[in-house]
Protein backbone atom coordinates (compact mmCIF):
# COMPACT_ATOMS: atom_id res chain seq x y z
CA UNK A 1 26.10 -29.82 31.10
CA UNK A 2 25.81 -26.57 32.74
CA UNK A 3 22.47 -25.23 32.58
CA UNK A 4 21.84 -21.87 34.02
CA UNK A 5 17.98 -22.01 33.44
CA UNK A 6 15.56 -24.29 32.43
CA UNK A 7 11.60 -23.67 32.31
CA UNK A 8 10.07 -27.34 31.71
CA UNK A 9 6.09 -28.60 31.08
CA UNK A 10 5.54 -31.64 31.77
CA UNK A 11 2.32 -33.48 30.64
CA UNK A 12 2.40 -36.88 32.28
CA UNK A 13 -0.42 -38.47 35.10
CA UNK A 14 1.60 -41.11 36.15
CA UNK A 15 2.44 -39.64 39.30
CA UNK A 16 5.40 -41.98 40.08
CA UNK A 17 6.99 -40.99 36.48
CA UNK A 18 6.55 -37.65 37.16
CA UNK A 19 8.63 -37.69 40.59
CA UNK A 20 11.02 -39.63 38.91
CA UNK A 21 11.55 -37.48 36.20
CA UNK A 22 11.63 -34.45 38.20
CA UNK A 23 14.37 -36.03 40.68
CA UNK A 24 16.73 -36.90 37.74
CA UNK A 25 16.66 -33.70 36.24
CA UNK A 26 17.36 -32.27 40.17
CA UNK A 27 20.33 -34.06 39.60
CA UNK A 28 21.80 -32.31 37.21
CA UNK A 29 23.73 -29.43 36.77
CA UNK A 30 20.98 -26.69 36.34
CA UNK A 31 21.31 -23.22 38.55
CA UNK A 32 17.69 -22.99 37.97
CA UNK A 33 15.01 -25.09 37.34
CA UNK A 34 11.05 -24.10 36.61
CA UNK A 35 9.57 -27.76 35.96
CA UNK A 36 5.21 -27.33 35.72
CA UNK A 37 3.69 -30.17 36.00
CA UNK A 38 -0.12 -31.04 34.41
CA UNK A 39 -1.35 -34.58 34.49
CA UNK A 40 -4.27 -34.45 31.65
CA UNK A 41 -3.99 -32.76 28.30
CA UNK A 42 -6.82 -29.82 28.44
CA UNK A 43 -5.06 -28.75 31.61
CA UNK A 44 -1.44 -28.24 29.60
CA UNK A 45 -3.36 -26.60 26.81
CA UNK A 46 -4.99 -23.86 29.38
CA UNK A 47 -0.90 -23.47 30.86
CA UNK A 48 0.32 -22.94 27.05
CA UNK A 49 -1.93 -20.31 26.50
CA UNK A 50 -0.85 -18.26 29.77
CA UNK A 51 2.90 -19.12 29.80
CA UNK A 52 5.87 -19.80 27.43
CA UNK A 53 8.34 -22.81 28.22
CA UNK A 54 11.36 -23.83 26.86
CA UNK A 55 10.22 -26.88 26.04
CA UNK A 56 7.65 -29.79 26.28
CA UNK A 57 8.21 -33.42 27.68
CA UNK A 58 4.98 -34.78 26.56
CA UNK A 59 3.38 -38.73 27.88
CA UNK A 60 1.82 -39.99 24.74
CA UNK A 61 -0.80 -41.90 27.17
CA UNK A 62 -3.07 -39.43 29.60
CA UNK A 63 -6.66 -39.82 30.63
CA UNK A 64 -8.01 -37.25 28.32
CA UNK A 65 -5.58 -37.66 24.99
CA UNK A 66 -4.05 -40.96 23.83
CA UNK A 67 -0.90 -41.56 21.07
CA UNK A 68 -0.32 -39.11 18.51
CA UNK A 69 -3.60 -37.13 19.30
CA UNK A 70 -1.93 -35.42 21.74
CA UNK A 71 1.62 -34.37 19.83
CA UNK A 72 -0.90 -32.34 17.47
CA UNK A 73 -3.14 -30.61 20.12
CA UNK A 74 -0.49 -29.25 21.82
CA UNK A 75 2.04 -28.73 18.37
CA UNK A 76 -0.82 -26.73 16.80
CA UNK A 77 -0.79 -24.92 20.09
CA UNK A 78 2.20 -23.89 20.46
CA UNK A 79 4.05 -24.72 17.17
CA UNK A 80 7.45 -22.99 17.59
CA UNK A 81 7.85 -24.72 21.51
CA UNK A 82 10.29 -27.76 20.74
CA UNK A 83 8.26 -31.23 22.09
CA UNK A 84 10.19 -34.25 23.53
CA UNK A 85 8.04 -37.58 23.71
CA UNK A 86 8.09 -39.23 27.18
CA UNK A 87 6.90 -43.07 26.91
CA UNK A 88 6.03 -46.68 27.32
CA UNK A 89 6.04 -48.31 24.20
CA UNK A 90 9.46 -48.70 22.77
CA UNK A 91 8.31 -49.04 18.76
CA UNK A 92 10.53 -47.63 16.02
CA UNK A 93 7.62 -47.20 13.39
CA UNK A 94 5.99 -44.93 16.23
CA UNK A 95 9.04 -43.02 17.10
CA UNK A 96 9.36 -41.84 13.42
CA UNK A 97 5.85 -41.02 12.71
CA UNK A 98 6.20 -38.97 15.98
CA UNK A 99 9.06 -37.17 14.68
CA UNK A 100 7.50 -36.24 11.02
CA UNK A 101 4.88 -34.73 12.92
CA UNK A 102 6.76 -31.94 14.48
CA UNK A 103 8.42 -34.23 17.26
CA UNK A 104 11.68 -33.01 18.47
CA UNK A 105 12.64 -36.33 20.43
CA UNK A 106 11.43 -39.74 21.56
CA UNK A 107 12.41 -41.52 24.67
CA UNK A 108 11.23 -44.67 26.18
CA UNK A 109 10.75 -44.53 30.18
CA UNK A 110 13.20 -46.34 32.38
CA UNK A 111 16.06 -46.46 29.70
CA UNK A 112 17.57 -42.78 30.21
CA UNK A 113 19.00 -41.02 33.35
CA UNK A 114 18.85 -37.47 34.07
CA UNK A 115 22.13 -36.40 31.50
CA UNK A 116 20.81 -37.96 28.93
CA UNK A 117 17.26 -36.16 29.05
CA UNK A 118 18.70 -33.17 29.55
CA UNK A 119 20.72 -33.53 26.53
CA UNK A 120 17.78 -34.36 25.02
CA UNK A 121 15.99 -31.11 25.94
CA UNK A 122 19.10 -29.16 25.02
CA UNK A 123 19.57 -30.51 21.70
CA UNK A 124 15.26 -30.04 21.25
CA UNK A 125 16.00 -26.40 21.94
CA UNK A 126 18.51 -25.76 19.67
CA UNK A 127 17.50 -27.73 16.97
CA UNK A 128 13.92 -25.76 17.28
CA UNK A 129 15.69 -22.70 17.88
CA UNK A 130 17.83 -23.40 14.50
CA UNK A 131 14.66 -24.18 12.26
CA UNK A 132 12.66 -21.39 13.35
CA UNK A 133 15.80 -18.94 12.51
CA UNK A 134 16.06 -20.40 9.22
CA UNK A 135 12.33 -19.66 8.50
CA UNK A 136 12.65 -16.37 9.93
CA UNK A 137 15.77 -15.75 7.56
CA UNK A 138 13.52 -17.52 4.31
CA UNK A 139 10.70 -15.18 5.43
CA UNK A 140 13.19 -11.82 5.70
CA UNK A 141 14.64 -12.82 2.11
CA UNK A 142 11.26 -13.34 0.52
CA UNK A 143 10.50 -9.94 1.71
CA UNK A 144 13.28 -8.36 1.09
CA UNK A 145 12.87 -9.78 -2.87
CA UNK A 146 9.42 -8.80 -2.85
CA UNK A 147 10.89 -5.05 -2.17
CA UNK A 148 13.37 -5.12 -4.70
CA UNK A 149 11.23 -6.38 -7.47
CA UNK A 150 8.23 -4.79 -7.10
CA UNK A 151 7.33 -1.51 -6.29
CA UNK A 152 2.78 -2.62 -6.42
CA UNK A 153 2.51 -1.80 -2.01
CA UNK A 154 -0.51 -3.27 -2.47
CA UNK A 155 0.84 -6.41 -3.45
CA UNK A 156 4.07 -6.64 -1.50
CA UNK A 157 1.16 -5.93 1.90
CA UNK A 158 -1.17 -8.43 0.46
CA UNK A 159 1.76 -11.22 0.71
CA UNK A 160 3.52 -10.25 3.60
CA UNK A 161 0.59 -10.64 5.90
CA UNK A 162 -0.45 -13.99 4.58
CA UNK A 163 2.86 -14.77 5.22
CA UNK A 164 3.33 -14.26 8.88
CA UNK A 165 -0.26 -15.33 9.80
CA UNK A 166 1.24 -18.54 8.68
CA UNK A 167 4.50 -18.04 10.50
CA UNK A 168 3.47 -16.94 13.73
CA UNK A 169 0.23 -19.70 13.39
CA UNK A 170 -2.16 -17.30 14.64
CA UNK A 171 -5.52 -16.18 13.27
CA UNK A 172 -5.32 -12.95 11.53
CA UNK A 173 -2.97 -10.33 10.61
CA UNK A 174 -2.96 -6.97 9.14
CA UNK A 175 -1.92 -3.91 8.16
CA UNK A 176 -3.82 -0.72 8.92
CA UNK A 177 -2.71 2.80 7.14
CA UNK A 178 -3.38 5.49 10.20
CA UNK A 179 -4.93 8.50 8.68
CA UNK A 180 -5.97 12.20 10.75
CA UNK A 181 -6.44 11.67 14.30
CA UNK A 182 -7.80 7.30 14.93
CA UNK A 183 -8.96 7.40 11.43
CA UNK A 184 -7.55 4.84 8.74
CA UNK A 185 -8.62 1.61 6.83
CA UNK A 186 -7.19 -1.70 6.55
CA UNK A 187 -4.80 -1.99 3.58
CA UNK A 188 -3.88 -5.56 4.02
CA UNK A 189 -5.95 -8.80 5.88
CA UNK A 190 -5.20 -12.18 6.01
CA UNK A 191 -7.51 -14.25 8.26
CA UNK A 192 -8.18 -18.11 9.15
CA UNK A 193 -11.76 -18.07 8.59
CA UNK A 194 -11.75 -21.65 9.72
CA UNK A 195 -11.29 -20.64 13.29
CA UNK A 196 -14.44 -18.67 12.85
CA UNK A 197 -17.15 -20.70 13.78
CA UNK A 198 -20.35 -20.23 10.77
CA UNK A 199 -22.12 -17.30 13.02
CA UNK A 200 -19.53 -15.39 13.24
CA UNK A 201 -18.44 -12.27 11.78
CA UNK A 202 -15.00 -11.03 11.12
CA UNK A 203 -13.72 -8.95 13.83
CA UNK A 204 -13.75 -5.40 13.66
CA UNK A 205 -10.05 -4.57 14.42
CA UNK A 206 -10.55 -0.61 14.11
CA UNK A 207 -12.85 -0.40 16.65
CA UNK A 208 -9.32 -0.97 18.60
CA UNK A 209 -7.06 0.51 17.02
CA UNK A 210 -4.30 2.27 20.40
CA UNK A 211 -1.93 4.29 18.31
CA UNK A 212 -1.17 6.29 21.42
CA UNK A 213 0.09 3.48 23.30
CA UNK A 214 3.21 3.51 20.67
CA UNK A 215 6.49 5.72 20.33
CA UNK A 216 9.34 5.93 18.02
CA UNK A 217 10.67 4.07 21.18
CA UNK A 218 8.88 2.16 22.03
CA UNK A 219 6.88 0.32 18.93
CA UNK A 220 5.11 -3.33 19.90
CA UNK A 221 2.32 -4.13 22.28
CA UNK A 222 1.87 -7.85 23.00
CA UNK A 223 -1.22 -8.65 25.23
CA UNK A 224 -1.98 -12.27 25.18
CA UNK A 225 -5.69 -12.05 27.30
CA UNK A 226 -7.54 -8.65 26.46
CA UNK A 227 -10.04 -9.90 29.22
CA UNK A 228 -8.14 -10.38 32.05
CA UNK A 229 -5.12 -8.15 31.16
CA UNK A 230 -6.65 -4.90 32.03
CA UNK A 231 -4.62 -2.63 29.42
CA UNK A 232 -7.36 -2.18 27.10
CA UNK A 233 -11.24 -2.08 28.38
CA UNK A 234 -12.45 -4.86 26.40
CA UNK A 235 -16.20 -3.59 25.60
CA UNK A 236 -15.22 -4.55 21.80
CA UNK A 237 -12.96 -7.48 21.93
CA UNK A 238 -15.10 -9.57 23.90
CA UNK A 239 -17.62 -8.60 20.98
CA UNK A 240 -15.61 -9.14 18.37
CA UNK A 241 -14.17 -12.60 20.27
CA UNK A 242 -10.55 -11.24 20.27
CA UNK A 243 -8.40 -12.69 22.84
CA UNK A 244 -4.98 -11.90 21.99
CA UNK A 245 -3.55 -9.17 20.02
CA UNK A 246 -0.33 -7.64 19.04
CA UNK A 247 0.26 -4.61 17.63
CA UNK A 248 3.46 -3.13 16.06
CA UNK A 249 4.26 0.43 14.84
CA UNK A 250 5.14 1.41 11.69
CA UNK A 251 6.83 4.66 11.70
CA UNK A 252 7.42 6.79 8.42
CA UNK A 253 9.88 9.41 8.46
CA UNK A 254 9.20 12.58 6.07
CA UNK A 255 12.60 13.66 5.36
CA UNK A 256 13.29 11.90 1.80
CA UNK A 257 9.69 13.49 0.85
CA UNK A 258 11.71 16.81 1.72
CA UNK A 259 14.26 15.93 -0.50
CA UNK A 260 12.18 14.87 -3.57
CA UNK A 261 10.42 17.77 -3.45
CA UNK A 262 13.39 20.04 -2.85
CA UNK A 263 14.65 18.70 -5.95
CA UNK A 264 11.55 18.52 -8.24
CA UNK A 265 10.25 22.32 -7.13
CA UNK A 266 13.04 23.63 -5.43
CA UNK A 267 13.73 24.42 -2.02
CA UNK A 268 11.80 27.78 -1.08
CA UNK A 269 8.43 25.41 -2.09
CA UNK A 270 9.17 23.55 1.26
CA UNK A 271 11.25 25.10 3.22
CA UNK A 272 8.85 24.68 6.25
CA UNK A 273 8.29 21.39 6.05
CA UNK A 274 9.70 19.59 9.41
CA UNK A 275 12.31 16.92 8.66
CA UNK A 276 13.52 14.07 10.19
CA UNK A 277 10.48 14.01 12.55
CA UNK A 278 9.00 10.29 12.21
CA UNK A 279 5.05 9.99 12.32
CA UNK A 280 3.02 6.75 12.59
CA UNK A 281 1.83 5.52 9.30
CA UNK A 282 -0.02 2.29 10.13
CA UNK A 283 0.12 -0.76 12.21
CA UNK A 284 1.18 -4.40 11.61
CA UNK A 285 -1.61 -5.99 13.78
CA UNK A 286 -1.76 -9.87 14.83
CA UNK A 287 -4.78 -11.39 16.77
CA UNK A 288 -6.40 -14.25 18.16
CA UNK A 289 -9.98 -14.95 18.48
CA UNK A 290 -11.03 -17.90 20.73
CA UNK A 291 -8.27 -18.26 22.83
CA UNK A 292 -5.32 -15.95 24.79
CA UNK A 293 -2.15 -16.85 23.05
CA UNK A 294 1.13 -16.55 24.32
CA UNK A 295 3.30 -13.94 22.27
CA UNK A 296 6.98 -14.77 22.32
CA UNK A 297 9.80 -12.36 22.57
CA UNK A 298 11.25 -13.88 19.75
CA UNK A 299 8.06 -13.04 17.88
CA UNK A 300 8.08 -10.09 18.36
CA UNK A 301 11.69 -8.82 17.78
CA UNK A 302 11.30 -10.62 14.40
CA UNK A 303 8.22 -8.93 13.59
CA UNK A 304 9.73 -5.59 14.42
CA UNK A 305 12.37 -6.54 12.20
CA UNK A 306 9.86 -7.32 9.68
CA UNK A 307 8.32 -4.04 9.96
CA UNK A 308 11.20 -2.26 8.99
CA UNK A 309 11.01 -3.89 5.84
CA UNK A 310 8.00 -3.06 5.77
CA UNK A 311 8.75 0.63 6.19
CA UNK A 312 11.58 0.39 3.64
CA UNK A 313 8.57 -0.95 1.19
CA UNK A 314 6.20 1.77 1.75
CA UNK A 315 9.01 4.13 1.95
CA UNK A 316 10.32 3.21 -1.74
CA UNK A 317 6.98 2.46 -2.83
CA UNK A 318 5.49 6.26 -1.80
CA UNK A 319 8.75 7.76 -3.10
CA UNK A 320 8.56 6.00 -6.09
CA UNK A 321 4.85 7.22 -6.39
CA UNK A 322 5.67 10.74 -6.05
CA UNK A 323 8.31 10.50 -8.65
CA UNK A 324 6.19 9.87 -10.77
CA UNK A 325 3.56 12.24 -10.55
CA UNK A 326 6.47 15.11 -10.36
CA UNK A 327 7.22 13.46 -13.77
CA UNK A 328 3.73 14.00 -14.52
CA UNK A 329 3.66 17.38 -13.31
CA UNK A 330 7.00 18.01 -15.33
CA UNK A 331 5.76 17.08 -18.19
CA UNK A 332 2.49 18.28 -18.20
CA UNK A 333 4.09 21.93 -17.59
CA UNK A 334 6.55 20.57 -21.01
CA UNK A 335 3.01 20.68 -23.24
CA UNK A 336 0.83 23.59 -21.46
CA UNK A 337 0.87 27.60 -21.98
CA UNK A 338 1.81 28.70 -18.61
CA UNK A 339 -0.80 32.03 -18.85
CA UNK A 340 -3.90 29.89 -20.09
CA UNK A 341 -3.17 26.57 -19.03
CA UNK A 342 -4.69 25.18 -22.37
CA UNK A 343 -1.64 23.56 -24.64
CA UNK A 344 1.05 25.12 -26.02
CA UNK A 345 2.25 25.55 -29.78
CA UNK A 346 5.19 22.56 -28.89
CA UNK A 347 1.90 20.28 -28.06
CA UNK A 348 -0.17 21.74 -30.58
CA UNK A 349 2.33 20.67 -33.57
CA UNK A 350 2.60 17.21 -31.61
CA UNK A 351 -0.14 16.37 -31.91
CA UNK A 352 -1.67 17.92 -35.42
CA UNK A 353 1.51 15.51 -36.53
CA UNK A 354 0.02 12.24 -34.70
CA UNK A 355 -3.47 13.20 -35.87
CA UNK A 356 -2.44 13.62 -39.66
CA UNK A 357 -1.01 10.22 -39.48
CA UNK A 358 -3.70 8.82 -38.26
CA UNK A 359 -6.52 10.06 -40.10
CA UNK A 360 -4.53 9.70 -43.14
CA UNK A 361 -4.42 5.77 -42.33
CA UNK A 362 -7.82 5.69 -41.48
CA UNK A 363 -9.19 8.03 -44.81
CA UNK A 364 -11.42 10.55 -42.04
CA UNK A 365 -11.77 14.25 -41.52
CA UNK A 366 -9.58 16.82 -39.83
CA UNK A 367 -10.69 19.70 -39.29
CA UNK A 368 -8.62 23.07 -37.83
CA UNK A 369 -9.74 25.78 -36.47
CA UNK A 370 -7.25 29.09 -36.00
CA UNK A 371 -9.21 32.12 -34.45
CA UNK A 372 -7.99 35.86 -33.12
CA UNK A 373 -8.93 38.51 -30.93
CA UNK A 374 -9.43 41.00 -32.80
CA UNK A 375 -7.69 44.32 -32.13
CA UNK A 376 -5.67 42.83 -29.17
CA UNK A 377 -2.86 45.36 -29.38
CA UNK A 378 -5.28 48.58 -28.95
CA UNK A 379 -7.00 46.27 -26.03
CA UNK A 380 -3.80 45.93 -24.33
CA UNK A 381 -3.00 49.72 -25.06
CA UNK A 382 -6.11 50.87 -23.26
CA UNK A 383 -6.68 48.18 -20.11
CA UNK A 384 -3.08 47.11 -19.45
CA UNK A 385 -0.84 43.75 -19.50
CA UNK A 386 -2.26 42.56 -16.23
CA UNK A 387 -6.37 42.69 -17.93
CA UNK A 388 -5.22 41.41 -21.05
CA UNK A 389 -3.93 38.51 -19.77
CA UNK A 390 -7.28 38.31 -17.76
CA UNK A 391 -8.74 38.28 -21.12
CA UNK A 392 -6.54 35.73 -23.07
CA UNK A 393 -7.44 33.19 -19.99
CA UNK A 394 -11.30 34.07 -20.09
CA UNK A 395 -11.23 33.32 -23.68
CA UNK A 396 -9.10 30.28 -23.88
CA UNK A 397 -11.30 29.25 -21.04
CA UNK A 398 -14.54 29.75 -22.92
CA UNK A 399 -12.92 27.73 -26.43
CA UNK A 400 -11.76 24.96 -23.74
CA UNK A 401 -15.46 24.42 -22.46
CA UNK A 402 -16.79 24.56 -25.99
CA UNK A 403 -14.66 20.92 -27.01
CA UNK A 404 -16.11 18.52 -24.86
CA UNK A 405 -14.51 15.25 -26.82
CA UNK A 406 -11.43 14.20 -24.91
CA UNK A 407 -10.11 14.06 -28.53
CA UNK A 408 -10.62 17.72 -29.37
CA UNK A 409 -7.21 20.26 -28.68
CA UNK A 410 -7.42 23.60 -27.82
CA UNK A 411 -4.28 25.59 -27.84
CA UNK A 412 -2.70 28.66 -27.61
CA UNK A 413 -0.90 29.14 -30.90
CA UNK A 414 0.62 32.59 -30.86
CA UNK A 415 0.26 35.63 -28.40
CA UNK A 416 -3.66 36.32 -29.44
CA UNK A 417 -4.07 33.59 -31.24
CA UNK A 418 -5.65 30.45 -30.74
CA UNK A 419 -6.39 26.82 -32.81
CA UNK A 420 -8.38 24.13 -32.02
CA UNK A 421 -8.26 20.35 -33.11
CA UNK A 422 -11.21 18.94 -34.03
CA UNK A 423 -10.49 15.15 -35.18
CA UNK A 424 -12.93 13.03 -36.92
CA UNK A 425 -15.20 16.59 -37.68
CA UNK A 426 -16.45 17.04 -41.00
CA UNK A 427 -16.89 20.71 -42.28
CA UNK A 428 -20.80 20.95 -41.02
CA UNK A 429 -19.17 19.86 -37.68
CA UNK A 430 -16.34 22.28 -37.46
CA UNK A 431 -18.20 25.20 -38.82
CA UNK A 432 -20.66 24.86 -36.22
CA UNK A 433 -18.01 24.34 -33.61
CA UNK A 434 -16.34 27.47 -34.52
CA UNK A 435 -19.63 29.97 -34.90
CA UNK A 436 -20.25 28.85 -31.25
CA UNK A 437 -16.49 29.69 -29.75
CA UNK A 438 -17.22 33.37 -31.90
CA UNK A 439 -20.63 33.64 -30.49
CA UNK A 440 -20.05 32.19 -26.69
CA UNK A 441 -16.64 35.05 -26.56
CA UNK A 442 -18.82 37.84 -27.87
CA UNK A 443 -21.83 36.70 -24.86
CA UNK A 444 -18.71 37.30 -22.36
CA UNK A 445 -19.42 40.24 -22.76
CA UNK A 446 -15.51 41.88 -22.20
CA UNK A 447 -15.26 45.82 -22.56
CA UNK A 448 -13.18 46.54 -25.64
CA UNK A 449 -13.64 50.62 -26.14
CA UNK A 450 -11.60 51.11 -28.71
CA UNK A 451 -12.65 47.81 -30.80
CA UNK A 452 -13.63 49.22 -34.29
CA UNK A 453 -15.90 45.99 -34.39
CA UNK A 454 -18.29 45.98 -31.02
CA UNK A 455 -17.99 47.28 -27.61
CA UNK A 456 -17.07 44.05 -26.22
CA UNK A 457 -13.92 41.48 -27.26
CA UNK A 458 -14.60 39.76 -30.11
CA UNK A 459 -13.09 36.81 -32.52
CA UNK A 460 -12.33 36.37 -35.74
CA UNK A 461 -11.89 32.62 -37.07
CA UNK A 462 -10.75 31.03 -39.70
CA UNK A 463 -11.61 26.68 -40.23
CA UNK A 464 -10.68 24.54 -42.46
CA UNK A 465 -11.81 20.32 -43.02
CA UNK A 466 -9.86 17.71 -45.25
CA UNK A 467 -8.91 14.58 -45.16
CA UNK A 468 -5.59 13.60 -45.25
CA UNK A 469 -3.85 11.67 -47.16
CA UNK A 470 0.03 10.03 -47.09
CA UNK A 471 2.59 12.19 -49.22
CA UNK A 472 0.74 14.88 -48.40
CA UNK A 473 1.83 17.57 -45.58
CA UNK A 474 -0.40 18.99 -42.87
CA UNK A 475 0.80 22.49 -43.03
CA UNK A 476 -1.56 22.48 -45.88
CA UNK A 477 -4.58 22.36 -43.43
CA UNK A 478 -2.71 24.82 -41.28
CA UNK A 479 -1.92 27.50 -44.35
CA UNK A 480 -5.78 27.06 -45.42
CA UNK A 481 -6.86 27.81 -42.24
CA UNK A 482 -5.01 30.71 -41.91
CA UNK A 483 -5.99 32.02 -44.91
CA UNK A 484 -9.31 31.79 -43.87
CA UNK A 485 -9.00 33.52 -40.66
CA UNK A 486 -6.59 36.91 -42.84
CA UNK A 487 -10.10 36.63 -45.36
CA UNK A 488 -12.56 37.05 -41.97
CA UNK A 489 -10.24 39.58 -41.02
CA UNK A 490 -10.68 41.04 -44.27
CA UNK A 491 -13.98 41.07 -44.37
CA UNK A 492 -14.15 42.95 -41.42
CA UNK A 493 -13.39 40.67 -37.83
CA UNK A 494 -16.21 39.11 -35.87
CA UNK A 495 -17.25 36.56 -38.24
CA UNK A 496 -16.66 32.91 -39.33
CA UNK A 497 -14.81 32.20 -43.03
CA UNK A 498 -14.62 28.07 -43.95
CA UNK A 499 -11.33 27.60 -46.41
């Protein structure tokens, strides 16, 4: 077989096996070969967490670990690193309980020569190599699913970082949303608390949060020992007993917000707004708290995969969001008087119609309240368009504050004109309601010179309380109460007349 490189542990203390093993394996056809060699178990564990190998040949039998003790030490150490079984004892039963536990091989010593051990290794590789590829792919499809069916970030965050804590096998994993300057929160957490012993305390990832160590270019840090590595000052991780940690970008670009909002209010709304400039939104962050961990390149070009999911989530997520509250907006500027801001007549027949229907079913009041300004035209004549539109806000203003139910509608019914809502109001209610509006306008206190009626602006309102009932119509309530309001007209403006 023709090898071109080949980076070995082995964990076996019988010296004499371990020359043995190392000659055979000279033997072959390997351009290069990097074989470590450990001869007790918690020596090969302290070598896993500084260095990656290609794979394992483990002894079952060592001073410090004996049988299938030691397969799960170092398997839950390194869990993606493919492990061959080097031993004695030639037992079937043992061989497959071996290989259900995450074994990639068995051989017995003295009955293989160098080509067959290195066919072993090869086939250990590959075969690891294939399984891990088909989780990555099973993790990249759930993911991908997750972002076409649901369009909850919160959830689709939640799930994604439970899922590659369990992946990668390491202790924690988030997601943290980067807000002004090294502000943000933590959107998304999954930890092992069971590698927490009982006194401690989550770690604190913000307190390390290195957003300027990334670029567009240049998104992942992997350090596998913050104390010894010397790229971060670890005053905090120490602390916070975090050993390893990797960190990758996740970069947002603005240009399809551009685009949304070009559409929804036109381009001249946001014609400054930079495009096609990415800026950080968050980080995918992974950690490990007792120990240094290796990071893998494989890891990590799969996580930065990942994380462009992850950006098309939040991407379609966010646009979604907006989309919706430009629908909002839309609509809300469908039902409101664009001088006043209170609702408009299109609103104000909506929802008389839905409140007739209603009240009719349920045998209650409705009252209605239409109400004037009286002598609008001569006020407009004398101050101007631009004051009395001043005025028509101050006053719609002032009926707006005096409905405080969320059930109450105040809109703007003609140019002047005005009617109010008042569901579930009997006529003691609504009168009361509308000699307040007529006394809180006149307290404004608006100049109104040539007002036959006062000095200041002043209303006249007419109100009106039945209770509906089905085969009857509800421009009856509205006729009544606008034949109140022409009888306090009548009478002489600035007053109150109940139909």
């Amino acid at each position: 077989m023709n090898i071109t490189h080949l980076k070995l542990l082995l964990i076996e203390d019988d010296i004499a096996d371990a020359d043995w093993i190392e000659e055979i394996l000279t033997e072959e056809n390997i351009q290069e070969l990097e074989l470590n060699h450990v001869n007790r178990l918690g020596e090969a564990l302290e070598v896993l967490s500084q260095k990656s190998f290609d794979a394992i040949l483990l002894d079952l039998s060592l001073p410090d670990s004996q049988g299938i003790e030691s397969l799960a030490q170092v398997k839950q150490k390194v869990p993606q690193s493919p492990i061959i079984v080097l031993t004695a004892l030639n037992d079937q039963a043992t061989a497959l309980q071996l290989v259900r536990e995450g074994a990639q091989d068995y051989l017995v010593k003295g009955r293989f020569e160098g080509e067959l051990l290195l066919r072993s290794i090869c086939y250990a590789i590959e075969r690891q190599r294939t399984e891990v590829y088909l989780r990555q792919q099973a993790l990249m499809k759930t993911m991908l699913d997750r972002i076409r069916e649901s369009l909850n970030l919160t959830d689709i965050l939640s799930k994604t970082v439970d899922e590659v804590r369990q992946f990668l096998k390491t202790d924690r994993v988030l997601i943290y949303r980067c807000e002004s300057g090294h502000s943000g929160e933590i959107i998304a957490d999954s930890i092992e608390t069971n590698n927490l012993a009982q006194s401690d305390t989550i770690p604190d990832i913000t307190n390390i949060f290195i957003s300027e160590s990334h670029s567009p270019n240049s998104s992942s840090k992997a350090i596998e020992d913050v104390i010894s590595d010397g790229q971060l000052d670890p005053y905090t991780l120490a602390e916070d007993k975090i050993r390893s940690i990797l960190t990758l970008a996740i970069w947002r670009n603005p240009s399809l917000d551009y685009h949304l909002n070009s559409f929804v209010f036109g381009d001249d709304h946001y014609k400054s707004k930079k495009q096609n400039q990415n800026r950080l939104w968050g980080m995918l962050v992974a950690n490990h708290f007792s120990t240094p961990r290796k990071w893998l390149d494989w890891e990590i070009e799969f996580l930065e995969q990942l994380t462009t999911q992850v950006t098309i989530a939040i991407q379609q997520s966010e646009l979604c969001l907006q989309l919706e509250n430009a629908i909002k907006q839309l609509e809300k500027l469908a039902i409101l008087d664009g001088l006043t801001g209170i609702a408009n007549r299109r609103y104000f027949e909506e929802v008389l119609k839905n409140e007739w229907q209603r009240l009719a079913r349920e045998k209650k009041y409705l009252s209605l309240i239409l109400c004037d300004i009286d002598y609008f035209k001569l006020y407009n004549d004398t101050y101007g368009h631009l004051d009395g539109d001043i005025c028509l806000q101050k006053v719609s203003k002032t009926l707006q504050e005096s409905t405080r139910r969320p059930a109450d509608l105040v809109a703007r019914y003609g140019g002047e004109e005005f009617a109010i809502i008042l569901p579930d109001t009997d006529a003691h209610g609504a009168l009361f309601i509308a000699n307040k509006i007529r006394q809180e306008v006149e307290e404004l206190k608006l100049p109104h010179s040539p007002s036959p009626v006062s000095d200041y602006v002043t209303l006249s309102v007419g109100v009106v309380t039945l209770i509906p009932h089905r085969g009857s119509n509800r421009t009856t309530l509205v006729k009544r109460a606008d034949d109140a309001l022409y009888e306090a007209k009548q009478k002489g403006r600035n007053q109150v007349v109940q139909g």
